[in-house]
Protein backbone atom coordinates (compact mmCIF):
# COMPACT_ATOMS: atom_id res chain seq x y z
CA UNK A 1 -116.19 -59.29 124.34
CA UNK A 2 -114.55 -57.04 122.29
CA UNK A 3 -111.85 -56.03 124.20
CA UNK A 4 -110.44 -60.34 123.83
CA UNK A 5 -110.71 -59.87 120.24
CA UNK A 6 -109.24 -56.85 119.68
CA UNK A 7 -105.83 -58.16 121.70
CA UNK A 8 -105.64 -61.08 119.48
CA UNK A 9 -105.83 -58.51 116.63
CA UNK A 10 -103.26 -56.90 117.90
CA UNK A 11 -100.88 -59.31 118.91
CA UNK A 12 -101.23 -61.14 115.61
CA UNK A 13 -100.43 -58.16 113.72
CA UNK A 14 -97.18 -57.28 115.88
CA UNK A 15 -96.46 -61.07 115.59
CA UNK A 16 -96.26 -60.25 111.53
CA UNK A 17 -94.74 -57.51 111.88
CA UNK A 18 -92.23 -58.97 114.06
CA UNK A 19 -91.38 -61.78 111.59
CA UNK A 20 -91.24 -60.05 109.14
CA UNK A 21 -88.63 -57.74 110.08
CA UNK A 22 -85.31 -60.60 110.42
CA UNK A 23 -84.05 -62.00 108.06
CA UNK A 24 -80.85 -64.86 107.99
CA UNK A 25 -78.64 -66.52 105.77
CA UNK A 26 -75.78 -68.97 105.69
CA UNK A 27 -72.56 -67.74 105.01
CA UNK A 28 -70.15 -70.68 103.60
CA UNK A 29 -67.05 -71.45 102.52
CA UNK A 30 -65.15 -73.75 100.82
CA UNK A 31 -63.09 -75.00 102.70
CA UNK A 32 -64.61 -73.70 106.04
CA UNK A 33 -63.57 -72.44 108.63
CA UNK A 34 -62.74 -68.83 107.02
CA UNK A 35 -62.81 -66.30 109.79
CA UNK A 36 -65.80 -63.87 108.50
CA UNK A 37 -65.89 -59.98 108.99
CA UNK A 38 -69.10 -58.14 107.67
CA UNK A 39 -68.86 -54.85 107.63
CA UNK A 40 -65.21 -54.74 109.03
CA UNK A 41 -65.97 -56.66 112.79
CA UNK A 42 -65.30 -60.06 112.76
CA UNK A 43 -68.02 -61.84 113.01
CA UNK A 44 -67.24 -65.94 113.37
CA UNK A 45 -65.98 -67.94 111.15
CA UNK A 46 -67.70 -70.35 108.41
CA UNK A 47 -70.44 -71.62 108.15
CA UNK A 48 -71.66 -68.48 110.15
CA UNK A 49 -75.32 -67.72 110.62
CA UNK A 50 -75.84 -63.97 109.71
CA UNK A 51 -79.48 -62.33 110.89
CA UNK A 52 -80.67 -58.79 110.71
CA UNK A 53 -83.42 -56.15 110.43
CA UNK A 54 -82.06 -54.27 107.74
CA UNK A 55 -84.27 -52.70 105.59
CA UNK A 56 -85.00 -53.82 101.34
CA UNK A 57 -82.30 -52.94 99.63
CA UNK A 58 -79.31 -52.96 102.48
CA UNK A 59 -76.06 -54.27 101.85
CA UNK A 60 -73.58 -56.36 103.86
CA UNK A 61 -69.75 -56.14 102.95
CA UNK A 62 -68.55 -59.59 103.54
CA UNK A 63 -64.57 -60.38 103.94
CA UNK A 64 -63.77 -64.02 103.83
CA UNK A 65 -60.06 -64.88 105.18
CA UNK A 66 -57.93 -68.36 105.64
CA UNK A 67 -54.65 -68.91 105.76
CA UNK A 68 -53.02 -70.45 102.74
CA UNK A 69 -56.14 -68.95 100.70
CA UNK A 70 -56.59 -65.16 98.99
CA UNK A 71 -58.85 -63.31 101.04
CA UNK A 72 -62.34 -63.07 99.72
CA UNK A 73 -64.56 -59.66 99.63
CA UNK A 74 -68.21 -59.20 98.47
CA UNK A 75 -71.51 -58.08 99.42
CA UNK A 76 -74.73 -59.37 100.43
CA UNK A 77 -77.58 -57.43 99.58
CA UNK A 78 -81.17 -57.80 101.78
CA UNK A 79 -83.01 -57.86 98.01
CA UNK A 80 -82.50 -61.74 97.37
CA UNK A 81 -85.73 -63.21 98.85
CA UNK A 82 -89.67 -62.36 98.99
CA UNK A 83 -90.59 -62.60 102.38
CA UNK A 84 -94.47 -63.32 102.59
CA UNK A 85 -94.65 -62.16 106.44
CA UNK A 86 -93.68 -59.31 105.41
CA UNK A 87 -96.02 -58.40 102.76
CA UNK A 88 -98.80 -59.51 105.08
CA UNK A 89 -97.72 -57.08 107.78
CA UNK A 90 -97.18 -54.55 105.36
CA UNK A 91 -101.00 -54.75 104.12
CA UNK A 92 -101.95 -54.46 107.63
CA UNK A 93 -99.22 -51.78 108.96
CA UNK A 94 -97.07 -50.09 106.39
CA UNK A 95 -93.80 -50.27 107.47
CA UNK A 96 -93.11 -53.49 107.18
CA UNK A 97 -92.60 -53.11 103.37
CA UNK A 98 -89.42 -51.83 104.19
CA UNK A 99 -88.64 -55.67 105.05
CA UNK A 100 -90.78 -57.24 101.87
CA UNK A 101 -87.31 -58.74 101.05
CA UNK A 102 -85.12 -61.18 102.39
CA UNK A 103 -81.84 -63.28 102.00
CA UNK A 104 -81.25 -65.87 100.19
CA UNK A 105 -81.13 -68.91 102.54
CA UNK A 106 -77.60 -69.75 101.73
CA UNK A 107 -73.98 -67.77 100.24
CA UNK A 108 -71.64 -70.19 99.17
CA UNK A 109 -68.05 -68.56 98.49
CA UNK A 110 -65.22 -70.41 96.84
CA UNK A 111 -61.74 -69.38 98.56
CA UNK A 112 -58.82 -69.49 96.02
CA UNK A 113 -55.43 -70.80 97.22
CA UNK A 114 -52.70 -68.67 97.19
CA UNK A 115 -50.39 -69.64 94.76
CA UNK A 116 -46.79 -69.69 95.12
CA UNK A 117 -44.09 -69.27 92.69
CA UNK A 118 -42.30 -72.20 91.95
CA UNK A 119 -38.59 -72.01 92.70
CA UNK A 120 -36.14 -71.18 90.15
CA UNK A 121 -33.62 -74.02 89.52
CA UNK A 122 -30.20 -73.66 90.69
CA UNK A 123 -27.79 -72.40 87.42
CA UNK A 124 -25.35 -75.12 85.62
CA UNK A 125 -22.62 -75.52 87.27
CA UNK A 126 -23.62 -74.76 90.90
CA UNK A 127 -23.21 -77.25 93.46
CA UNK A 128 -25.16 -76.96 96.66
CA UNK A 129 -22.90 -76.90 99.53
């Protein structure tokens, strides 16, 4: 009898643990379609599902790029979110409170259009030939 018990112990606590290890956003952009590199690799472009088991407190560099717009750099940082799985595993295993914290479910990044110079007019006098 107590050998059924103790195996749904268990696998209830790795279940908890599991979950609460991942974590995911959405990275978007507007517009979409911005090809996305975190950390450097390319990664997809927008809107791009990013997951990970990064510990609290890791960051993500993200580099946002589209033709016709300045490129766009930043970070995302796994210390956005409680994550209640988490702190649930964590009172029943440590470790998981190295994952207590999540993402924010969404990253929304403006792209700004490159802007070109307007064209100098032609001197008096010139004629176009």
């Amino acid at each position: 009898m107590r050998t059924p018990t103790l195996r749904a112990i268990a696998a209830a606590t790795a279940l908890l643990v599991a979950s609460g290890c991942a974590s995911s956003t959405i990275i978007r952009s507007e517009p979409p379609g911005a090809k996305v590199y975190l950390n450097g690799e390319m990664a997809g472009r927008t809107p791009l599902v990013m997951s990970d088991t990064k510990i609290v407190g890791s960051t993500t560099y993200v580099r946002l790029v589209l033709d016709g717009y300045q490129p766009f750099d930043g970070v995302i940082q796994r210390n956005e979110s409680f994550d209640v799985g988490a702190c649930i595993g964590g009172v029943l295993v440590f470790f998981p409170f190295l994952w207590i914290m999540g993402y924010k479910p969404d990253h929304n990044f403006e792209l700004t259009p490159l802007r070109v110079p307007p064209a100098e007019p032609a001197p008096r006098g010139a004629t176009e030939w």
